[in-house]
N, C-alpha and C. Protein backbone atom coordinates (compact mmCIF):
# COMPACT_ATOMS: atom_id res chain seq x y z
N UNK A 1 99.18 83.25 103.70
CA UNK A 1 100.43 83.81 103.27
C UNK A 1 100.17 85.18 102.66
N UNK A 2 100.85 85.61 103.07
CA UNK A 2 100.81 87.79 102.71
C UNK A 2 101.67 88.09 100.99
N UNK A 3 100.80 88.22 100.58
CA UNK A 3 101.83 88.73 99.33
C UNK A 3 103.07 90.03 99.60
N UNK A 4 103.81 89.89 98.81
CA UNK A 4 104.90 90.83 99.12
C UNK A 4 104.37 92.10 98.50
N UNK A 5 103.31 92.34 97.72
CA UNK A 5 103.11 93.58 97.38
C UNK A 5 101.45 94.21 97.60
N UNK A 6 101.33 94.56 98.63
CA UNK A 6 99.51 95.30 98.64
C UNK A 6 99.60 96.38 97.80
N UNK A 7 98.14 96.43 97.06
CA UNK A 7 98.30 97.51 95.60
C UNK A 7 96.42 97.86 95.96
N UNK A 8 96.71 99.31 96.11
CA UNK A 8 95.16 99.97 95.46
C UNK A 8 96.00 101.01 93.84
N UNK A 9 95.55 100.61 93.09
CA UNK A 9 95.53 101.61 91.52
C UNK A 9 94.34 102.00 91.71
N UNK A 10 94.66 103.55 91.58
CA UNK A 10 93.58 104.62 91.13
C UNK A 10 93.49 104.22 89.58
N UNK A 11 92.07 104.49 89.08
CA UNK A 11 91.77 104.18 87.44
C UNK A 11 92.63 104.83 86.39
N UNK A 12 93.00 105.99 87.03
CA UNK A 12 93.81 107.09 85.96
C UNK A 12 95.49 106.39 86.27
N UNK A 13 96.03 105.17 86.79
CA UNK A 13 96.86 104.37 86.83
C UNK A 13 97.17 103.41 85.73
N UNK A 14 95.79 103.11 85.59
CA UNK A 14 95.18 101.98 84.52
C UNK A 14 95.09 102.71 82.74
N UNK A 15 95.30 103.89 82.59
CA UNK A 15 95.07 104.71 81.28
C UNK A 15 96.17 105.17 80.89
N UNK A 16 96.92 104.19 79.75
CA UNK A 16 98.32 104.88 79.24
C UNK A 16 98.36 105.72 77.87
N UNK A 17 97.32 106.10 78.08
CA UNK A 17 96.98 107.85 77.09
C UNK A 17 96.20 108.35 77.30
N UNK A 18 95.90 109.89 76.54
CA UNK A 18 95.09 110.94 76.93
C UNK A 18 95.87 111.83 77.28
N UNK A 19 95.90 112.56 77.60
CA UNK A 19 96.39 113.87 77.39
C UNK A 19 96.77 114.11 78.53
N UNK A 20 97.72 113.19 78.76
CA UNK A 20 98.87 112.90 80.28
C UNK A 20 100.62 113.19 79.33
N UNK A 21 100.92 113.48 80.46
CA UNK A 21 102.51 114.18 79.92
C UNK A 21 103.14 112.44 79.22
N UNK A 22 104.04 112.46 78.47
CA UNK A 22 104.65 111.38 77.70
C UNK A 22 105.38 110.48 78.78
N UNK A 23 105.88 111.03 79.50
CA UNK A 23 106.47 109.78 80.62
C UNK A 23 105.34 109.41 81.32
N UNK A 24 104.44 110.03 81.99
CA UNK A 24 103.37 109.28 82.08
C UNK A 24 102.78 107.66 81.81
N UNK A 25 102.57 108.44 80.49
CA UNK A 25 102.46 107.35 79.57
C UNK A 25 103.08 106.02 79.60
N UNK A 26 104.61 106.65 79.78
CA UNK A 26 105.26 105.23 79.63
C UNK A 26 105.65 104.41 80.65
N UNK A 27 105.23 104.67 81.89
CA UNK A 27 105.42 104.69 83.30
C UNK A 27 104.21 103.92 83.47
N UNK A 28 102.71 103.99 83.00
CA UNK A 28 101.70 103.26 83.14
C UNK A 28 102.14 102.13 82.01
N UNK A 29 102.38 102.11 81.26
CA UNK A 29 102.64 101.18 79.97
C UNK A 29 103.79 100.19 80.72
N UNK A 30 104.50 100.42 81.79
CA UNK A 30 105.69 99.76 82.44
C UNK A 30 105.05 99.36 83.39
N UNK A 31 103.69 99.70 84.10
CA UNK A 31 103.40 98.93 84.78
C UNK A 31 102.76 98.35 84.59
N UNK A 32 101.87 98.51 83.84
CA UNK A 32 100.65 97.67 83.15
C UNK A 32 101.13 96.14 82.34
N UNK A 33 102.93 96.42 81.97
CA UNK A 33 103.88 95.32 81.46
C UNK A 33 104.32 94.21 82.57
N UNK A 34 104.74 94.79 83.61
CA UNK A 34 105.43 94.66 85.02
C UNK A 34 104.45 93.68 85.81
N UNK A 35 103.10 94.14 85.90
CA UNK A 35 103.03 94.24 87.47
C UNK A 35 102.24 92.49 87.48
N UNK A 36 101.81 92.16 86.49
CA UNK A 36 100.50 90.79 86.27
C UNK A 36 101.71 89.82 86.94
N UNK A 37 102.80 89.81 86.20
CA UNK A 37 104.23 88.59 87.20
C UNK A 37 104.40 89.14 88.02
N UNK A 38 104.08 90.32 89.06
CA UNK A 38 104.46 89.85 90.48
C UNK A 38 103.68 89.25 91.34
N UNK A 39 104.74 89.03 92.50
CA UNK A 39 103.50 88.32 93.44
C UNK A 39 102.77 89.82 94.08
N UNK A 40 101.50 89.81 93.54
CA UNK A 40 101.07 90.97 94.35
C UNK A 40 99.67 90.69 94.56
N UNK A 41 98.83 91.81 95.17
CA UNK A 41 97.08 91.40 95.90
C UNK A 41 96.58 93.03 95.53
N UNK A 42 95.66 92.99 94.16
CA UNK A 42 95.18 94.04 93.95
C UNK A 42 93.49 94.50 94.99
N UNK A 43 93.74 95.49 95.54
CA UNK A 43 92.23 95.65 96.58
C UNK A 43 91.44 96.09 95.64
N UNK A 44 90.01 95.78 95.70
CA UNK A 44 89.03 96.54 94.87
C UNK A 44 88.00 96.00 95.49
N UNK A 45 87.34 96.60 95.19
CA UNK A 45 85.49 96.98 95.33
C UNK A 45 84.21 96.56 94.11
N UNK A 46 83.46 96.10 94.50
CA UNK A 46 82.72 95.81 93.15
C UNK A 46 82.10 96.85 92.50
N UNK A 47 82.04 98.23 93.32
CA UNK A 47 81.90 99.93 92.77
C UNK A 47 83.17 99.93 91.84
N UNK A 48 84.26 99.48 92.48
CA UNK A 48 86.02 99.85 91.96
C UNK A 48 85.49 99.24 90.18
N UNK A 49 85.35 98.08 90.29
CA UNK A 49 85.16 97.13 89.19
C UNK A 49 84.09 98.14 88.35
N UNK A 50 83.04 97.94 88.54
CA UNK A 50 82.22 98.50 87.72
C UNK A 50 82.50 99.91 87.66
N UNK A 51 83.41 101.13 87.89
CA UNK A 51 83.60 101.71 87.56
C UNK A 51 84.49 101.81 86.49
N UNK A 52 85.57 100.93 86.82
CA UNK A 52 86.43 100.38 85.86
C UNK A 52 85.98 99.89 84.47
N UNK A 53 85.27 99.19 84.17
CA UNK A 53 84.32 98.94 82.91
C UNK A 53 84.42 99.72 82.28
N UNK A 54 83.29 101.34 83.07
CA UNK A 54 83.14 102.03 82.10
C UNK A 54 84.48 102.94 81.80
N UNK A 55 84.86 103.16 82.68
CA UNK A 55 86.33 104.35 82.54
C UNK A 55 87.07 103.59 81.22
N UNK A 56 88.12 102.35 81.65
CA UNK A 56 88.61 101.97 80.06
C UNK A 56 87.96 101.26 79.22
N UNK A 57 86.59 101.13 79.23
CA UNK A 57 85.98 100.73 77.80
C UNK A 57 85.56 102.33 77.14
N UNK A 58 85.84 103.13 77.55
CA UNK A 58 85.80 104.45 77.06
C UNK A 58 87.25 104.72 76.71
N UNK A 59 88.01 105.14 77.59
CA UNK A 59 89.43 105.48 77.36
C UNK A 59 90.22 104.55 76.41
N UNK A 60 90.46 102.99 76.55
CA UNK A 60 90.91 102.07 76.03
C UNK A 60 90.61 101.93 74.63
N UNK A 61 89.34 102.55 74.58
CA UNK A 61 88.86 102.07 73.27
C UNK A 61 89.84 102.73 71.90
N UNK A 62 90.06 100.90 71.32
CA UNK A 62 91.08 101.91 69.96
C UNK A 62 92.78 101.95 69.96
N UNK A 63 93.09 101.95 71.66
CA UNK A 63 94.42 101.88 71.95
C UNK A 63 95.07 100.93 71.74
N UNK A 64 95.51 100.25 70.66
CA UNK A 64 95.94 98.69 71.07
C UNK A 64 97.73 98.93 70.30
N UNK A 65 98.47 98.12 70.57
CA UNK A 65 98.40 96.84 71.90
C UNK A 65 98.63 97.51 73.23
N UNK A 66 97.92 97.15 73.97
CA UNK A 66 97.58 97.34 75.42
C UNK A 66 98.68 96.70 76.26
N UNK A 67 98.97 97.36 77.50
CA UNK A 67 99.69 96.50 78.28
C UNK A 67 98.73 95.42 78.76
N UNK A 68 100.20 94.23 79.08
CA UNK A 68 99.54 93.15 79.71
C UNK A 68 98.18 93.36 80.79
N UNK A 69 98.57 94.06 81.70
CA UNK A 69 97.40 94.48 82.86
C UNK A 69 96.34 94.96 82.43
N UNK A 70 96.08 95.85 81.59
CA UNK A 70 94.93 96.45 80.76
C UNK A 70 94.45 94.82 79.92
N UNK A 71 95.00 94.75 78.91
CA UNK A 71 94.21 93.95 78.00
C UNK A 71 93.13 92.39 78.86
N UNK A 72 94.54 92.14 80.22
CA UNK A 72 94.19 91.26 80.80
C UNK A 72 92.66 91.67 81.48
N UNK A 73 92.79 92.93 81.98
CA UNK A 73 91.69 92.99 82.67
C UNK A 73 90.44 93.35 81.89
N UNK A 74 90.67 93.59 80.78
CA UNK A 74 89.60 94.35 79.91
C UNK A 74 88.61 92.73 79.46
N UNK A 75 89.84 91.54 79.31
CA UNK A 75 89.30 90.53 79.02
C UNK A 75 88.37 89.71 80.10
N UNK A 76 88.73 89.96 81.01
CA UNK A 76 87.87 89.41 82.45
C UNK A 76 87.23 90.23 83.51
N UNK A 77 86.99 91.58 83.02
CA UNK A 77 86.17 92.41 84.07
C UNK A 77 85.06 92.23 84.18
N UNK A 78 83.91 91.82 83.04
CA UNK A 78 82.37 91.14 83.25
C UNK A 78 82.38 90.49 83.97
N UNK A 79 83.51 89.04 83.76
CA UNK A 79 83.43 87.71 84.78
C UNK A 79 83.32 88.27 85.89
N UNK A 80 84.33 89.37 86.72
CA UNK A 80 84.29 89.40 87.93
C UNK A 80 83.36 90.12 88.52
N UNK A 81 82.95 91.35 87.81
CA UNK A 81 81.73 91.86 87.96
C UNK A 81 80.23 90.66 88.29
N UNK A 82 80.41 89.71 87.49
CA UNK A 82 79.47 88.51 87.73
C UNK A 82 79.52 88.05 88.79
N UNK A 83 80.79 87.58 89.33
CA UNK A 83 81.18 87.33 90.64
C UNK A 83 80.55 87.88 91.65
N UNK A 84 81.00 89.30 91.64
CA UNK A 84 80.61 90.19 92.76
C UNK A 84 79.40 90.29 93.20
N UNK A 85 78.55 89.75 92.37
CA UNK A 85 76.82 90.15 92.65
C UNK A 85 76.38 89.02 93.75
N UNK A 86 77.13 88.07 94.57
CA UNK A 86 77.06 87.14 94.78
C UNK A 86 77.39 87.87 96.21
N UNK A 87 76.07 88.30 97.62
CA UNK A 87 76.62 88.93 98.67
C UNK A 87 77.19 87.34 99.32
N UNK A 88 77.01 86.54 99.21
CA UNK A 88 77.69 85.58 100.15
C UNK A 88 79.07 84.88 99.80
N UNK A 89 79.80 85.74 98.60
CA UNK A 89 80.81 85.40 98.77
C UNK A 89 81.36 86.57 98.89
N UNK A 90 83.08 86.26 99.06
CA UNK A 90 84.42 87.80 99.56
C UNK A 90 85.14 86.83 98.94
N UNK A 91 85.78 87.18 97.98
CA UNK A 91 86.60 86.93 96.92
C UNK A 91 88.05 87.18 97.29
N UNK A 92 88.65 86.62 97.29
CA UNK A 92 90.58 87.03 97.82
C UNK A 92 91.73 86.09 97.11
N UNK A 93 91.91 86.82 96.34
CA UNK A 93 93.53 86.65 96.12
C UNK A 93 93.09 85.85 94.75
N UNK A 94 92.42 86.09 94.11
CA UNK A 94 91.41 85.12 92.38
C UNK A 94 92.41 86.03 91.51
N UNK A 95 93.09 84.74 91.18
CA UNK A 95 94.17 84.69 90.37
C UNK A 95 93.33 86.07 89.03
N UNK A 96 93.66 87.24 88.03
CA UNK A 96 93.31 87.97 87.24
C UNK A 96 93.26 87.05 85.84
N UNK A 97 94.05 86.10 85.70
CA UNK A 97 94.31 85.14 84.47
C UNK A 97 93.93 83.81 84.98
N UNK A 98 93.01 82.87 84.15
CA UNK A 98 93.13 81.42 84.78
C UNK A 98 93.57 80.90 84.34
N UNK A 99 94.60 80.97 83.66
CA UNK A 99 95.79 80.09 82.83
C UNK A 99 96.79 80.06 84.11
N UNK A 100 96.72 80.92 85.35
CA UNK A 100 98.22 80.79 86.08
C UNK A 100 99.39 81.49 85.83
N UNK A 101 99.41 82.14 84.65
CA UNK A 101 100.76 82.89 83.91
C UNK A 101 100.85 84.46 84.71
N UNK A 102 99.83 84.24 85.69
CA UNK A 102 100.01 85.88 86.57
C UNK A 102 100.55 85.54 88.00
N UNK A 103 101.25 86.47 88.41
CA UNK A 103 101.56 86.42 89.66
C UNK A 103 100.22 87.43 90.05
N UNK A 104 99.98 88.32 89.76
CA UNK A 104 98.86 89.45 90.30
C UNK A 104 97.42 88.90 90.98
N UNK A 105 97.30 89.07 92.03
CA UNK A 105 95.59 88.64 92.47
C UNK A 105 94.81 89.61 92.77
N UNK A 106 93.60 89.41 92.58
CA UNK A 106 92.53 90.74 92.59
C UNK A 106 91.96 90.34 94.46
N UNK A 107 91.68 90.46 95.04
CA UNK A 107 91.21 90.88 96.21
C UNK A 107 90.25 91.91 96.72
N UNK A 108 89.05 91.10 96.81
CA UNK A 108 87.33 91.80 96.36
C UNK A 108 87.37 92.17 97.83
N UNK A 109 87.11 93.21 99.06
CA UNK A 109 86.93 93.75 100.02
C UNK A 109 85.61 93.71 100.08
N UNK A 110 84.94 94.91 99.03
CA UNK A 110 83.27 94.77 99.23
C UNK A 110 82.37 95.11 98.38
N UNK A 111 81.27 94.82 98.55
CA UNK A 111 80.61 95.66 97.10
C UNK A 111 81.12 97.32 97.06
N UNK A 112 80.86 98.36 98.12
CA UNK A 112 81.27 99.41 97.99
C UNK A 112 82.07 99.99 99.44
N UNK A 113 83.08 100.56 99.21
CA UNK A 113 84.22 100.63 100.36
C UNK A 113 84.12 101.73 100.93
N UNK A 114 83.23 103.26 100.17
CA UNK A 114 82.93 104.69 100.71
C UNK A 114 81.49 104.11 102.09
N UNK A 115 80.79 103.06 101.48
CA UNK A 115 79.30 102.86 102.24
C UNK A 115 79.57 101.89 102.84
N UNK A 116 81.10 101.20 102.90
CA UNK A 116 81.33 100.00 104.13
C UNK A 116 81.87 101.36 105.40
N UNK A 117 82.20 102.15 105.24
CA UNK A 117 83.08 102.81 106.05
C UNK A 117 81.92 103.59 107.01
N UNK A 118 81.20 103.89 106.20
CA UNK A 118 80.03 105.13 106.54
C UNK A 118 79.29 104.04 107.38
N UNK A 119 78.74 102.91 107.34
CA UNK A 119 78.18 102.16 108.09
C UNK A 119 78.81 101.31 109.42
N UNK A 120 80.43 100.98 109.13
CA UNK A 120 81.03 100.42 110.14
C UNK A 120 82.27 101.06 110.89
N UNK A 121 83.11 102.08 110.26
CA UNK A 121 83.71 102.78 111.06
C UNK A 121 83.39 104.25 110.46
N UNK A 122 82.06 104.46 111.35
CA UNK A 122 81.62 105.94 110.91
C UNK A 122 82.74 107.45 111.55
N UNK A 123 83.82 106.71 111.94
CA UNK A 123 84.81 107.97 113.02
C UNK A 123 85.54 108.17 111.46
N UNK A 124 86.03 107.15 110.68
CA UNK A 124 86.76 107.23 110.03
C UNK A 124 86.38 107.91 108.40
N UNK A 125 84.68 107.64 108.34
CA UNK A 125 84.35 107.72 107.23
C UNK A 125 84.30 109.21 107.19
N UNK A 126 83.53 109.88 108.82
CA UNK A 126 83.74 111.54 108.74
C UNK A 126 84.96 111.94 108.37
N UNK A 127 86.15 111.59 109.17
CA UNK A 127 87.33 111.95 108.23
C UNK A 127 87.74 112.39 107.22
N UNK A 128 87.60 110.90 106.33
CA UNK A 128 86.91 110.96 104.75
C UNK A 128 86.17 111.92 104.10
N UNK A 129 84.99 112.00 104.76
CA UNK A 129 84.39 113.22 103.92
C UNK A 129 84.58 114.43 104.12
N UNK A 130 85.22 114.95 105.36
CA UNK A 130 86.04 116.39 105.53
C UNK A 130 86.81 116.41 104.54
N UNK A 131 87.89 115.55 104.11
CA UNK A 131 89.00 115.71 103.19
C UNK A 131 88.60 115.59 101.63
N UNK A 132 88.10 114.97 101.54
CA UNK A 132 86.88 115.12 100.37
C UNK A 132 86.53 116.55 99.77
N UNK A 133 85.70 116.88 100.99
CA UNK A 133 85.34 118.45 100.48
C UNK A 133 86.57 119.24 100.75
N UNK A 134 87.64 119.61 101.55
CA UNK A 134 88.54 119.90 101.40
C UNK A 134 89.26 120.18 100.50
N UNK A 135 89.64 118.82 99.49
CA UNK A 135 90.37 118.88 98.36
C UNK A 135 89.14 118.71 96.99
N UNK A 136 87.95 119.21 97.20
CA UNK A 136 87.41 118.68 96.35
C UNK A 136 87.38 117.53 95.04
N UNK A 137 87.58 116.16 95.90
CA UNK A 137 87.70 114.89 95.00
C UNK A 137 86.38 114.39 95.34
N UNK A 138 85.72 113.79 93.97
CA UNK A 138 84.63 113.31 93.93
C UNK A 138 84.27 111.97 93.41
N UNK A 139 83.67 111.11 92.75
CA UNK A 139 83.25 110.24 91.97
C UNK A 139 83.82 109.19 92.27
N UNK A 140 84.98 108.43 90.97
CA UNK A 140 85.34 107.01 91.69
C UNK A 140 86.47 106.91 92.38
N UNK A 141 87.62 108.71 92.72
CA UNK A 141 88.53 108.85 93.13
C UNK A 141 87.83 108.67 94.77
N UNK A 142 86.80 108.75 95.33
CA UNK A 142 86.70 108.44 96.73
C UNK A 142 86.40 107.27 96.99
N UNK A 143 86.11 106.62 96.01
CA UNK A 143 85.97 105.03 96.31
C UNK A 143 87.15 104.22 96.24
N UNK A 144 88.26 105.03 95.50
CA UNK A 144 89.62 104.56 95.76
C UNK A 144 90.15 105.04 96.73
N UNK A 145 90.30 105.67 97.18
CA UNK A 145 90.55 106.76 98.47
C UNK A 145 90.34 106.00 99.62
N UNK A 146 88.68 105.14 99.73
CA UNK A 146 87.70 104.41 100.68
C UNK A 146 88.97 103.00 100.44
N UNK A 147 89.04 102.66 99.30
CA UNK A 147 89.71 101.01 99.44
C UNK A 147 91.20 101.31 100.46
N UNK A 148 91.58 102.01 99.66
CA UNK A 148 93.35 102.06 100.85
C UNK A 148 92.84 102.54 102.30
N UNK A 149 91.50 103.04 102.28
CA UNK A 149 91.73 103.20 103.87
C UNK A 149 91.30 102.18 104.55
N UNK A 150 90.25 101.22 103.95
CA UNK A 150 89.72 100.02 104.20
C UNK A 150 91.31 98.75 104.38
N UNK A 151 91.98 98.80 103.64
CA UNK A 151 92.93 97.73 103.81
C UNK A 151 93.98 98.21 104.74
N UNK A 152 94.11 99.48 105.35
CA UNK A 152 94.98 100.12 105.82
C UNK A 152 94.45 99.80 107.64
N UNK A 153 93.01 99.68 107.79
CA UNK A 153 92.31 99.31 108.64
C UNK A 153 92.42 97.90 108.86
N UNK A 154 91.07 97.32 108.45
CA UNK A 154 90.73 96.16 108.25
C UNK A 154 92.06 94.88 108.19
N UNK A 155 92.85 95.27 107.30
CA UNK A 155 93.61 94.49 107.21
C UNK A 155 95.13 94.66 107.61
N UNK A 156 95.03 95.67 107.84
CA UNK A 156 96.35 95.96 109.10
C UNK A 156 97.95 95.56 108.33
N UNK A 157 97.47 96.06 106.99
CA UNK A 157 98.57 96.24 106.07
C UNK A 157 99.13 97.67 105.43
N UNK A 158 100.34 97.73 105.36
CA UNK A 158 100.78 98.88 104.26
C UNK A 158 100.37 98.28 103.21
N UNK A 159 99.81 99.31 102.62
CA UNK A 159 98.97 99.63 101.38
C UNK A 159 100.15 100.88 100.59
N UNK A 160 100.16 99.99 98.98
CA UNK A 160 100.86 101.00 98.07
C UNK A 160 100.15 101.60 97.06
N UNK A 161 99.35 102.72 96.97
CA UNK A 161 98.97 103.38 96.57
C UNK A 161 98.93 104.25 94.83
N UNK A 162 98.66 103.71 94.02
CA UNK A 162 99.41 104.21 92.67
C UNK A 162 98.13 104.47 92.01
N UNK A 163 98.84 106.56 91.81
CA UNK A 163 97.57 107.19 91.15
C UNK A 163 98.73 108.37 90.44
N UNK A 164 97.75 108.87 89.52
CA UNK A 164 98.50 110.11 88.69
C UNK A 164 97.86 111.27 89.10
N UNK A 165 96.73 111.89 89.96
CA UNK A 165 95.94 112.30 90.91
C UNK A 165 96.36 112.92 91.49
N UNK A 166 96.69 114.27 91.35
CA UNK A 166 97.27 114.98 92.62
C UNK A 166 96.10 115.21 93.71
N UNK A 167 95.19 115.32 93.20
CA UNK A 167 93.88 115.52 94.30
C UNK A 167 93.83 114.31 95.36
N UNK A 168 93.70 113.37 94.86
CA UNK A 168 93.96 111.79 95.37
C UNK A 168 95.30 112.09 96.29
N UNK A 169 96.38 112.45 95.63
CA UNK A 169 97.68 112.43 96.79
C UNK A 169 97.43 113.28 97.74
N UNK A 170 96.71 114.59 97.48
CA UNK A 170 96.69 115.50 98.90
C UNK A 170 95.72 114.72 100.24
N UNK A 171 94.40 114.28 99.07
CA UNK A 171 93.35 113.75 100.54
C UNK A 171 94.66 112.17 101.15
N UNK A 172 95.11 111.54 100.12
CA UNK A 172 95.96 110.26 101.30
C UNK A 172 96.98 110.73 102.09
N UNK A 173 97.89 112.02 101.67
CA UNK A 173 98.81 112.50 102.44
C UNK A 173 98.05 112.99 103.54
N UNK A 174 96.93 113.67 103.54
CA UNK A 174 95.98 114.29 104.71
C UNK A 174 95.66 112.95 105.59
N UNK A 175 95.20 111.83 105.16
CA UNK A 175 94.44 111.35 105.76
C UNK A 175 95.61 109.97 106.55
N UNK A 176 96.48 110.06 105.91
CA UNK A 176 97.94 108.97 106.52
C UNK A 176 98.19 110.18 108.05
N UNK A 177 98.76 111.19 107.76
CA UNK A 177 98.61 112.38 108.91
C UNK A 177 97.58 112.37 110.05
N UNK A 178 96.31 112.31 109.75
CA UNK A 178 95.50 112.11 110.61
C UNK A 178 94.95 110.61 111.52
N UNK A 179 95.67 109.44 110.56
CA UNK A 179 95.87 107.97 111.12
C UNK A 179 96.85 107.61 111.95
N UNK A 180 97.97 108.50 111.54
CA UNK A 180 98.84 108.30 112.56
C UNK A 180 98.79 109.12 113.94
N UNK A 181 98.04 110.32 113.65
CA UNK A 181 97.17 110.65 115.02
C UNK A 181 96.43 110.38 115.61
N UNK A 182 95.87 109.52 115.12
CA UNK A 182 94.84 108.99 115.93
C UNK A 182 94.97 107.28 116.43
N UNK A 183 96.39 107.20 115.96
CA UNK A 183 96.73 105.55 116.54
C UNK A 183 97.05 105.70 118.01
């Protein structure tokens, strides 16, 4: 069964302060409230994860009360990180809460989604790294970049995309343009 909502969040999705304009703010704080009750299937990477660690155990730190989605995940990101080290399993649809009180599921793709691409659809990964240097985006914004194109592939779903990233929006607007050319 398909959830009604496919979700890649860029990390700077996940951070409802810092020196982001005030609606910002409250726009991540609404989703971070929002999104754990829907039925939805978050994509990530075990790069995604462990990048995540460090980004809001840095940023987060101090901010409290946290939205639901933050605090939730801040409380179970080791576990899944633990998970992930495990190559013989692929993790899908593991409820974020094990109490059940979430509609939200995390949905593990791969250990890393820039070096699944580069190894198995190398047409697509050049792509990728043209637009890359193009818009100069680097670090864990191409490993988010790598997951929506991975589920956009692989799994032959619309993928909804939520980043505060304008760099991030130019390479997916570039690279949706060049998928639909090449279908």
């Amino acid at each position: 069964m398909c959830s009604s909502l496919e979700l890649v969040l860029d990390h700077s999705a996940l951070i409802p302060c810092g020196d982001k304009p005030e609606e910002e703010k409250q726009a991540i704080r609404r989703l971070g409230d929002i999104l754990p009750s829907t039925n939805a299937t978050w994509y990530v990477t075990r790069e995604y994860l462990r990048q995540a660690q460090s980004i809001l155990g840095r940023e987060l730190k101090g901010h409290h009360p946290l939205p639901k989605l933050q605090s939730s995940l801040q409380r179970v990101l080791q576990w899944f990180l633990e998970l992930t080290r495990s190559r013989s399993h692929h993790y899908k649809n593991v409820p974020l809460s094990s109490y059940g009180e979430m509609g939200l599921k995390l949905h593990v793709l791969s250990r890393n989604a820039y070096n699944y691409l580069e190894q198995k659809r190398p047409e697509f990964h050049t792509i990728l790294v043209e637009l890359r240097n193009t818009h100069r985006v680097e670090g864990e914004d191409v490993e988010v970049i790598s997951i929506a194109l991975l589920v956009t592939l692989n799994i032959r779903s619309s993928v909804n995309f939520v980043t505060t990233d304008k760099g991030i929006i130019d390479v997916v607007e570039d690279l949706k343009g060049r998928l639909s050319w090449s279908s």
